[in-house]
PDB file of N, CA and C in Angstrom:
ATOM      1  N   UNK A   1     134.260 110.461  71.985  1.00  0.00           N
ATOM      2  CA  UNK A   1     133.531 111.498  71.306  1.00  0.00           C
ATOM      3  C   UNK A   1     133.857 112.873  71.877  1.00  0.00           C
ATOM      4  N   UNK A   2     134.272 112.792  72.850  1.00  0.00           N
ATOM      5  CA  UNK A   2     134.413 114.016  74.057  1.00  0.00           C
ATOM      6  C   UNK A   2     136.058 114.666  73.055  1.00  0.00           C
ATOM      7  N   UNK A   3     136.662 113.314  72.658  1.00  0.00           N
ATOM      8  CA  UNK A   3     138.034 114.557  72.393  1.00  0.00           C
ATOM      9  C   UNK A   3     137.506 115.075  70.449  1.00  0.00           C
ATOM     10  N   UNK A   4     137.222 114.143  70.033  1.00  0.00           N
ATOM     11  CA  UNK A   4     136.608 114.076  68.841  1.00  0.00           C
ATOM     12  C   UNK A   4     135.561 116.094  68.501  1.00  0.00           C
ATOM     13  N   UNK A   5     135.026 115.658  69.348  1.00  0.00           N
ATOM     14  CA  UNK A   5     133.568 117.063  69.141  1.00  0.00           C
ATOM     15  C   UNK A   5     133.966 118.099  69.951  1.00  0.00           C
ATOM     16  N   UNK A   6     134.661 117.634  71.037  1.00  0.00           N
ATOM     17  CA  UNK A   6     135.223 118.915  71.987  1.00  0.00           C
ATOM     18  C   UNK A   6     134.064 118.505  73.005  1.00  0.00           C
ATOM     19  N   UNK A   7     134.523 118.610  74.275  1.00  0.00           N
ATOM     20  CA  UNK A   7     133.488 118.787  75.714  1.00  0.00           C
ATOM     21  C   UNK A   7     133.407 119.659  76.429  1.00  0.00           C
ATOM     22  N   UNK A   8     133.794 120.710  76.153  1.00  0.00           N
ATOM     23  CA  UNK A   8     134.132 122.197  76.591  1.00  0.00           C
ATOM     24  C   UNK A   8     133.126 122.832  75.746  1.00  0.00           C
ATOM     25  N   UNK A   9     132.611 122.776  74.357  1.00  0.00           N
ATOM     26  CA  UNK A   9     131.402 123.139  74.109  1.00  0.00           C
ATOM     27  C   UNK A   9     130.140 123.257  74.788  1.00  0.00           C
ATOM     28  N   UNK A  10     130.001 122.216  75.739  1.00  0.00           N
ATOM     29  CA  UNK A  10     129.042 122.370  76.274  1.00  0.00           C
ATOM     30  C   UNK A  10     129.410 122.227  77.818  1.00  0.00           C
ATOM     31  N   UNK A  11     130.273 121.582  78.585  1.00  0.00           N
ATOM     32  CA  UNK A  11     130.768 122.387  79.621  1.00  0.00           C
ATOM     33  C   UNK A  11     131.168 123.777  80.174  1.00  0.00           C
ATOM     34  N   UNK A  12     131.463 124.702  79.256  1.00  0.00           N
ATOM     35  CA  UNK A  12     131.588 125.947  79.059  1.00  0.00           C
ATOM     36  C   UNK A  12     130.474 126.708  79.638  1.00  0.00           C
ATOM     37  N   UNK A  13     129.136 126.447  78.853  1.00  0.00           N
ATOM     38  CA  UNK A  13     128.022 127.063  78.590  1.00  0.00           C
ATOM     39  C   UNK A  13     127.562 126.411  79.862  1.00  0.00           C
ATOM     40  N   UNK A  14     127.636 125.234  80.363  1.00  0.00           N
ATOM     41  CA  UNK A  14     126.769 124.548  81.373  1.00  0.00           C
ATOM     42  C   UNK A  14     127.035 125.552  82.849  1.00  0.00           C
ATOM     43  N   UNK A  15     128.998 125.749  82.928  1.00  0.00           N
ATOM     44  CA  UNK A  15     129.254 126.441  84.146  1.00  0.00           C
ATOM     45  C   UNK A  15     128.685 127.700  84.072  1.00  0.00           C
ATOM     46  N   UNK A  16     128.793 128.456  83.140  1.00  0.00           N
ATOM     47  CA  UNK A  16     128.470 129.735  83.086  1.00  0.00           C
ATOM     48  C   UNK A  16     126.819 129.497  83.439  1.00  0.00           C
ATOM     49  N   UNK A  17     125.913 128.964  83.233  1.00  0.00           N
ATOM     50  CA  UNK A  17     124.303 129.281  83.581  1.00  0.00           C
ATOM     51  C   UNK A  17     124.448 128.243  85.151  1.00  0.00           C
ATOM     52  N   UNK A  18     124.865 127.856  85.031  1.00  0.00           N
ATOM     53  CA  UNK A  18     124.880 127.226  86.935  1.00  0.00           C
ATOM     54  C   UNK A  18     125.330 128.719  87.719  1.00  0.00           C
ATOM     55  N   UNK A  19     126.733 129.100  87.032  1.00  0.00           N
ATOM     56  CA  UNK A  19     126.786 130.196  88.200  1.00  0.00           C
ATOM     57  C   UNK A  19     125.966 131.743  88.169  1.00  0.00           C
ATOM     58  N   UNK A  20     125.439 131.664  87.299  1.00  0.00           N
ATOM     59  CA  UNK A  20     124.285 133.079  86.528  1.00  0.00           C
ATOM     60  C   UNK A  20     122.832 132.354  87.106  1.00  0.00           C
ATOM     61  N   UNK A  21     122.258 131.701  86.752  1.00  0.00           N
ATOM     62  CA  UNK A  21     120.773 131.191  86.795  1.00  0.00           C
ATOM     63  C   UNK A  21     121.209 130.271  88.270  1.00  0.00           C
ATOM     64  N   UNK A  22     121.455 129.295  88.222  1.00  0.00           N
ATOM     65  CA  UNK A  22     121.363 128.101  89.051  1.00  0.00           C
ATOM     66  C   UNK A  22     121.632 128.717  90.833  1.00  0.00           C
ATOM     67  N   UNK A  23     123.055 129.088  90.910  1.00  0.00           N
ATOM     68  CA  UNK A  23     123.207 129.418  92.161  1.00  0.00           C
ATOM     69  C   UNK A  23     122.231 130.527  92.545  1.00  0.00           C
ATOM     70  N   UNK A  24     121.939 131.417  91.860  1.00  0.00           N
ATOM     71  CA  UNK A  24     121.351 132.565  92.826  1.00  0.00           C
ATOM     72  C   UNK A  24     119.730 132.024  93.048  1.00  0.00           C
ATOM     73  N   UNK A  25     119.534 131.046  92.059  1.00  0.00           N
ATOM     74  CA  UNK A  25     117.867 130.792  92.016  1.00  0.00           C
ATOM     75  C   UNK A  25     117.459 129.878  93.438  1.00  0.00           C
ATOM     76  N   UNK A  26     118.736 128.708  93.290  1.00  0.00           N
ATOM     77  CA  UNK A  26     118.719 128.260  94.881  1.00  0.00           C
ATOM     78  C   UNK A  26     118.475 129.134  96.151  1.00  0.00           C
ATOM     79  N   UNK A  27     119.581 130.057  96.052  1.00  0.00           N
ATOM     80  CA  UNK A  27     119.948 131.006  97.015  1.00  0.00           C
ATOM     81  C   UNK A  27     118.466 131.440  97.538  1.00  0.00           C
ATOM     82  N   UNK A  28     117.802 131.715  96.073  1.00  0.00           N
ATOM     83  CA  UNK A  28     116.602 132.667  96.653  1.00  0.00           C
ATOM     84  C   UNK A  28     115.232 132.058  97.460  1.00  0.00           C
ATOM     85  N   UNK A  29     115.314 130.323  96.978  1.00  0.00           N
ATOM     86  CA  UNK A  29     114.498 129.510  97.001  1.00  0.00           C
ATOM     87  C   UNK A  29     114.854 129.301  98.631  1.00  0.00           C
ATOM     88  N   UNK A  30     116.383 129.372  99.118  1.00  0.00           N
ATOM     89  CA  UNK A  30     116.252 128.712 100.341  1.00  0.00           C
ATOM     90  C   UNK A  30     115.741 129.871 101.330  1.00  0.00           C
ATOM     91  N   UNK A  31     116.433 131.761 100.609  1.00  0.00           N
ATOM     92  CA  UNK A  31     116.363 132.202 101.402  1.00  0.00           C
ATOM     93  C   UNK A  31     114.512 132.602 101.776  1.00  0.00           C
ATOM     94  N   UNK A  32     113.533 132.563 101.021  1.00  0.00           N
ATOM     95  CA  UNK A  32     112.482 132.543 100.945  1.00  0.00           C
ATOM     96  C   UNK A  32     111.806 131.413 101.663  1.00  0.00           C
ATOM     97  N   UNK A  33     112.114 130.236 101.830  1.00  0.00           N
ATOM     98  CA  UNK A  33     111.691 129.179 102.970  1.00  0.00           C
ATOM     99  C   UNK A  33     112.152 129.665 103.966  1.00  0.00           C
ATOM    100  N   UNK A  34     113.344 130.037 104.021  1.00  0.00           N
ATOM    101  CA  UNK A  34     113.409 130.590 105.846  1.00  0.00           C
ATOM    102  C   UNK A  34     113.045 131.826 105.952  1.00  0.00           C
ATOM    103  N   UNK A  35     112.652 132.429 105.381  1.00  0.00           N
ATOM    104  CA  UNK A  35     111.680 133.635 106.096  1.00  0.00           C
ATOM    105  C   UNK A  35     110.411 133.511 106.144  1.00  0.00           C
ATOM    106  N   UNK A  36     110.114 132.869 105.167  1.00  0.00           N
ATOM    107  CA  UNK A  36     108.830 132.529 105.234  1.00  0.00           C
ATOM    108  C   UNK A  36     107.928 131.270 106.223  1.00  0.00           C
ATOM    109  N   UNK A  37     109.054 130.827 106.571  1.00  0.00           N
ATOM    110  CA  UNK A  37     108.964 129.268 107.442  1.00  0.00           C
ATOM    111  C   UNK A  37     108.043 128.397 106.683  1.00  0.00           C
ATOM    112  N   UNK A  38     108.356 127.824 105.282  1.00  0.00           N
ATOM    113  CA  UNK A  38     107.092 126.947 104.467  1.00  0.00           C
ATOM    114  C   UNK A  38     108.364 126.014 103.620  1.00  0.00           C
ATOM    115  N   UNK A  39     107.254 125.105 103.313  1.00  0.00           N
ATOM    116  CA  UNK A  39     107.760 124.400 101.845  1.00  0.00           C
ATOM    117  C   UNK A  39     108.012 125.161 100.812  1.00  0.00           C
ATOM    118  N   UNK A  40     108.090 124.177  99.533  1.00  0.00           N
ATOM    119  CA  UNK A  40     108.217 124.938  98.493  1.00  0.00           C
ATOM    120  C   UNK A  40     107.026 125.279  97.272  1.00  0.00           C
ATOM    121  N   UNK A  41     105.674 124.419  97.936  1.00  0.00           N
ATOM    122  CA  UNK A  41     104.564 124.972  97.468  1.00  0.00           C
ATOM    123  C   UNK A  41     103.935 126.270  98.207  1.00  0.00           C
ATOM    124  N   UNK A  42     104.183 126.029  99.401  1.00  0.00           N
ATOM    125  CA  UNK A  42     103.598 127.084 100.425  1.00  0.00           C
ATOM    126  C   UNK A  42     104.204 128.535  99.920  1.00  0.00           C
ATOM    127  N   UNK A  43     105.653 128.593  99.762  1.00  0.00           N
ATOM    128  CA  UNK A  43     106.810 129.537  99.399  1.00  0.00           C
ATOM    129  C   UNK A  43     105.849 130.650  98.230  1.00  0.00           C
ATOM    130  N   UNK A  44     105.663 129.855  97.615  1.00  0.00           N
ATOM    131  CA  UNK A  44     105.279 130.550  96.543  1.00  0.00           C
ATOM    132  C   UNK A  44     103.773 130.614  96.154  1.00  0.00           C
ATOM    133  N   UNK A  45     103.099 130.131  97.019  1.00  0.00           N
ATOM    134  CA  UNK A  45     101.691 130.498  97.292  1.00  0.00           C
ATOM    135  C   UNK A  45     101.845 131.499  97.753  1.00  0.00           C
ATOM    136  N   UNK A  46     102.378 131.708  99.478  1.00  0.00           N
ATOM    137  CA  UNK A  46     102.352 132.745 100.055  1.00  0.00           C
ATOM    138  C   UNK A  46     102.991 134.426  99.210  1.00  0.00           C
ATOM    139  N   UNK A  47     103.639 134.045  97.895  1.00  0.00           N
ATOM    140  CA  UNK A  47     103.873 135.515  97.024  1.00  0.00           C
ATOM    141  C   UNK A  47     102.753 135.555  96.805  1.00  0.00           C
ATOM    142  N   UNK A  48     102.457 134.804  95.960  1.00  0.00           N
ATOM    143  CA  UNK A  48     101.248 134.986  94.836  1.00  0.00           C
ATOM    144  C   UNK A  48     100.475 133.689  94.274  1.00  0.00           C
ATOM    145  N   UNK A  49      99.262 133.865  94.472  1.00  0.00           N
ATOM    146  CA  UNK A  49      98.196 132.602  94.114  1.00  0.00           C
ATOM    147  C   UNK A  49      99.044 131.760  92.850  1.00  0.00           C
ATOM    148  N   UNK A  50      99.024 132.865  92.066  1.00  0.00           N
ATOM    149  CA  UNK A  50      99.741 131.978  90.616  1.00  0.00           C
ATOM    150  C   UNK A  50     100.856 131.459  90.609  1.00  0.00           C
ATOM    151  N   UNK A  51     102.159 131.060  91.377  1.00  0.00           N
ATOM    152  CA  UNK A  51     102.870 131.133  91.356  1.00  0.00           C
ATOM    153  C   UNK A  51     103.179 129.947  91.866  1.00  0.00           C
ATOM    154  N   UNK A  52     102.067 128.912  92.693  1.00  0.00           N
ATOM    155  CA  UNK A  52     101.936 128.024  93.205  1.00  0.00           C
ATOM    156  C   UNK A  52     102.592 126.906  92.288  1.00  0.00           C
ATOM    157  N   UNK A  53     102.792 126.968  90.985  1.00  0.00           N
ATOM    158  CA  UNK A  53     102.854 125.939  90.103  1.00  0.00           C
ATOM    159  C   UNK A  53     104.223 125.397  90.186  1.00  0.00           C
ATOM    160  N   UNK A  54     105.329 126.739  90.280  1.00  0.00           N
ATOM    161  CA  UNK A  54     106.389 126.532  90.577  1.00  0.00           C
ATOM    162  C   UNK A  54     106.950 125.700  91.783  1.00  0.00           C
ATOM    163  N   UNK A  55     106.072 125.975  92.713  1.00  0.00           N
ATOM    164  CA  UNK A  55     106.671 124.944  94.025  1.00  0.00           C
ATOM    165  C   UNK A  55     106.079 123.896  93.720  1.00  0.00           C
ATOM    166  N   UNK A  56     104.597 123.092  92.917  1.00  0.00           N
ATOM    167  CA  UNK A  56     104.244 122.313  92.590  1.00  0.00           C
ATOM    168  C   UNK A  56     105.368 121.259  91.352  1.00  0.00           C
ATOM    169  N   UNK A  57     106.326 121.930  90.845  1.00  0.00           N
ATOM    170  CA  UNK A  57     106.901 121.815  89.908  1.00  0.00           C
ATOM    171  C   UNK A  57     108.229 121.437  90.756  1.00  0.00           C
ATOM    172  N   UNK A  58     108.655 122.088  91.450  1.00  0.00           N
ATOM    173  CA  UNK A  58     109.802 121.872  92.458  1.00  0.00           C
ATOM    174  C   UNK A  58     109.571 120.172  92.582  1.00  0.00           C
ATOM    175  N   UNK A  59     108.585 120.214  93.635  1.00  0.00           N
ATOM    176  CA  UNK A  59     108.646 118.877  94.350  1.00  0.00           C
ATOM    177  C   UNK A  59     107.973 117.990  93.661  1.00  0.00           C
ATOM    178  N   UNK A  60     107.702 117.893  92.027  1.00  0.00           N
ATOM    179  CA  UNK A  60     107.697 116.918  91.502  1.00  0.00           C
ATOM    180  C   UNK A  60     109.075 116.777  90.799  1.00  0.00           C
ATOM    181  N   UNK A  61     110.169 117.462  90.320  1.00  0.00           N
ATOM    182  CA  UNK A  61     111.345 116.959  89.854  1.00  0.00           C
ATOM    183  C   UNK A  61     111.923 116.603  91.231  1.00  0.00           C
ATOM    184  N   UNK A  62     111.971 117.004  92.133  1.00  0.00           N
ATOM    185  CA  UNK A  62     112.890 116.304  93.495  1.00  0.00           C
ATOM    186  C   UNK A  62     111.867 115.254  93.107  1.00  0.00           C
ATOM    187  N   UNK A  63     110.884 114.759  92.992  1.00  0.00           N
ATOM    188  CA  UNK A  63     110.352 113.601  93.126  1.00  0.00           C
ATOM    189  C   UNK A  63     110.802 112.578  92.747  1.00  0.00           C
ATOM    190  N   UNK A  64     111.227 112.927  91.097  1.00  0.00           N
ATOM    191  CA  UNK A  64     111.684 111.948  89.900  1.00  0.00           C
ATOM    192  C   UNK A  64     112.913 111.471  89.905  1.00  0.00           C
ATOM    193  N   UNK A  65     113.578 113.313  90.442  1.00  0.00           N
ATOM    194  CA  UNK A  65     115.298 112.641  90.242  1.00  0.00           C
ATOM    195  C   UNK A  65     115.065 111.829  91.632  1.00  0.00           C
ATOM    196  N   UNK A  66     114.979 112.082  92.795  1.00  0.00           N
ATOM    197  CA  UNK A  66     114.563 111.224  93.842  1.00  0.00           C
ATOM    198  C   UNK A  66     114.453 109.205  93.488  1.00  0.00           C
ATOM    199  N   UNK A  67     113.548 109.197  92.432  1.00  0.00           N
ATOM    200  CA  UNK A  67     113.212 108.307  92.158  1.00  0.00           C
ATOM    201  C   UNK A  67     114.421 107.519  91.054  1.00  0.00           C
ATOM    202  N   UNK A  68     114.680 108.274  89.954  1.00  0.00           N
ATOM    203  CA  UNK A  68     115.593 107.891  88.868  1.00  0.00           C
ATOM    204  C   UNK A  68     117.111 107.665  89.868  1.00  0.00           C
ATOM    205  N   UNK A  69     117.373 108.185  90.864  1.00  0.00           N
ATOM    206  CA  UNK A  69     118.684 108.171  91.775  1.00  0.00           C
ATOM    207  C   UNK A  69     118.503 106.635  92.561  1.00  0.00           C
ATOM    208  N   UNK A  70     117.243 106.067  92.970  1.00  0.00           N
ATOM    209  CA  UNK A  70     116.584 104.898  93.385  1.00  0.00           C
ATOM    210  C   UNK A  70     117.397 103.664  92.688  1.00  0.00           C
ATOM    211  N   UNK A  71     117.038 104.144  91.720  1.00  0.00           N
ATOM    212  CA  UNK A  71     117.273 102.849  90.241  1.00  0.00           C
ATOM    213  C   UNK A  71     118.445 102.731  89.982  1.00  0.00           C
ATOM    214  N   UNK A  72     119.252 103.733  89.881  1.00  0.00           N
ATOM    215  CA  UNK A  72     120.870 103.856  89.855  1.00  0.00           C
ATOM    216  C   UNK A  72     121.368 103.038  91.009  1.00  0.00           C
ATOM    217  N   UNK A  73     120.943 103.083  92.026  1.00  0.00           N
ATOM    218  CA  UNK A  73     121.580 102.550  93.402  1.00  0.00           C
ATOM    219  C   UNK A  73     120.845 100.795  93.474  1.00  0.00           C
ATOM    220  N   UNK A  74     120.041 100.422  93.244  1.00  0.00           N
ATOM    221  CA  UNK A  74     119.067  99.197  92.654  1.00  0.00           C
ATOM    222  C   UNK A  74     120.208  98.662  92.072  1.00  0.00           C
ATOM    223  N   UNK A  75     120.139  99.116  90.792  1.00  0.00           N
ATOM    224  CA  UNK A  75     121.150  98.095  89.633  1.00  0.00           C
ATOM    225  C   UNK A  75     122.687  98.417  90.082  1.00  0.00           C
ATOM    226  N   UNK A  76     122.863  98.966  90.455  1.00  0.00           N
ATOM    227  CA  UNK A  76     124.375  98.823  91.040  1.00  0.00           C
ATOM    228  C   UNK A  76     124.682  97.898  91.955  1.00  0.00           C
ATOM    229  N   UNK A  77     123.676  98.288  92.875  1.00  0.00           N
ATOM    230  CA  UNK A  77     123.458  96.781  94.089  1.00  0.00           C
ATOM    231  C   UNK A  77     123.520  95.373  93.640  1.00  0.00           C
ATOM    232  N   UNK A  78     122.222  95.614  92.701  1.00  0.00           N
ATOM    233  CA  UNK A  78     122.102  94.332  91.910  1.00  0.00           C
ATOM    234  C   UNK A  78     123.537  93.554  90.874  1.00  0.00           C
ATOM    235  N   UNK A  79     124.389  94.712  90.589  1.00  0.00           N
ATOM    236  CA  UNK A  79     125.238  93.770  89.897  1.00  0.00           C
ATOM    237  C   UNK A  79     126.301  93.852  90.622  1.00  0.00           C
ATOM    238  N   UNK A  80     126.598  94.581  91.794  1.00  0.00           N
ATOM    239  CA  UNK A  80     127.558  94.063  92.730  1.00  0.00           C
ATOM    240  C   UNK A  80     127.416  92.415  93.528  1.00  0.00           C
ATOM    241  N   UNK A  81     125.720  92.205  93.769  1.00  0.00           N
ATOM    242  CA  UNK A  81     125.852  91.079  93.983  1.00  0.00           C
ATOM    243  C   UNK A  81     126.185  89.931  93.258  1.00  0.00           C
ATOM    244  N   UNK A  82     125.599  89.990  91.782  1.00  0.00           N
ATOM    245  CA  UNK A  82     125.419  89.028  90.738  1.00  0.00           C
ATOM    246  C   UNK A  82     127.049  88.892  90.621  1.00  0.00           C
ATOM    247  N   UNK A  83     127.910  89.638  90.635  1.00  0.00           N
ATOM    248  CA  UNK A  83     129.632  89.522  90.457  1.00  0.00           C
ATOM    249  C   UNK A  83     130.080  88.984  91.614  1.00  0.00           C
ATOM    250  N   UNK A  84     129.229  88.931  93.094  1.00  0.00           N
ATOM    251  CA  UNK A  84     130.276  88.813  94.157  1.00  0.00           C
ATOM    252  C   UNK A  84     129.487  87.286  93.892  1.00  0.00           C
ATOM    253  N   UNK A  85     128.454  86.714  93.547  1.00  0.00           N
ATOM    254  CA  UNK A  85     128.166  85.415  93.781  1.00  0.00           C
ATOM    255  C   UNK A  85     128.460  84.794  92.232  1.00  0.00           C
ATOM    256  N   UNK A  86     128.452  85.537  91.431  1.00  0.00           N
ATOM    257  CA  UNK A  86     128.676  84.021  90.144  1.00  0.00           C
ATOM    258  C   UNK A  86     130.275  83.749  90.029  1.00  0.00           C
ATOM    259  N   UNK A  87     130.716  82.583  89.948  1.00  0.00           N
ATOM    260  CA  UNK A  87     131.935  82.079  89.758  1.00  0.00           C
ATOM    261  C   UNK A  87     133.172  82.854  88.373  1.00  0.00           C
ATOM    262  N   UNK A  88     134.031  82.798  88.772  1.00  0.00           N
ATOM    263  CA  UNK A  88     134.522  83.770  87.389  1.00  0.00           C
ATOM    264  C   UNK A  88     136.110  82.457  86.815  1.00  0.00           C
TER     265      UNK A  88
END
């Protein structure tokens, strides 16, 4: 489908907002924990009361992909064994 529709349609657009949005937003996230010496709820408490949601928001997607990265490594395990033990 990739040569079919083109994959540069949306690879294109993906690099360009990683290096516009993505890198500098990290950048700012790490450089704001180390001055601030906090997490990433604390981070953004310590700006502003409201703002808390965002670090609340942080460390529930590290949570998930955390978790969804779990399952990937699970069933991979799992069918490396099921191949190294069933007869072929």
């Amino acid at each position: 489908m990739i040569q079919k529709w083109g994959g540069g349609s949306f690879l294109f657009p993906f690099i360009i907002m990683m290096i516009t949005v993505g890198a500098p937003a990290l950048l700012v996230e790490s450089m704001l924990g180390q001055m601030l010496q906090s997490g990433p709820l604390d981070v953004w408490l310590k700006l502003h009361p409201v703002l808390g949601g965002i670090g609340v928001t942080s460390m529930f997607s590290a949570y998930v992909i955390g978790i969804y990265y779990i399952i990937i490594v699970a069933w991979s395990l799992f069918y490396r064994v099921v191949v190294k033990l069933s007869k072929i």
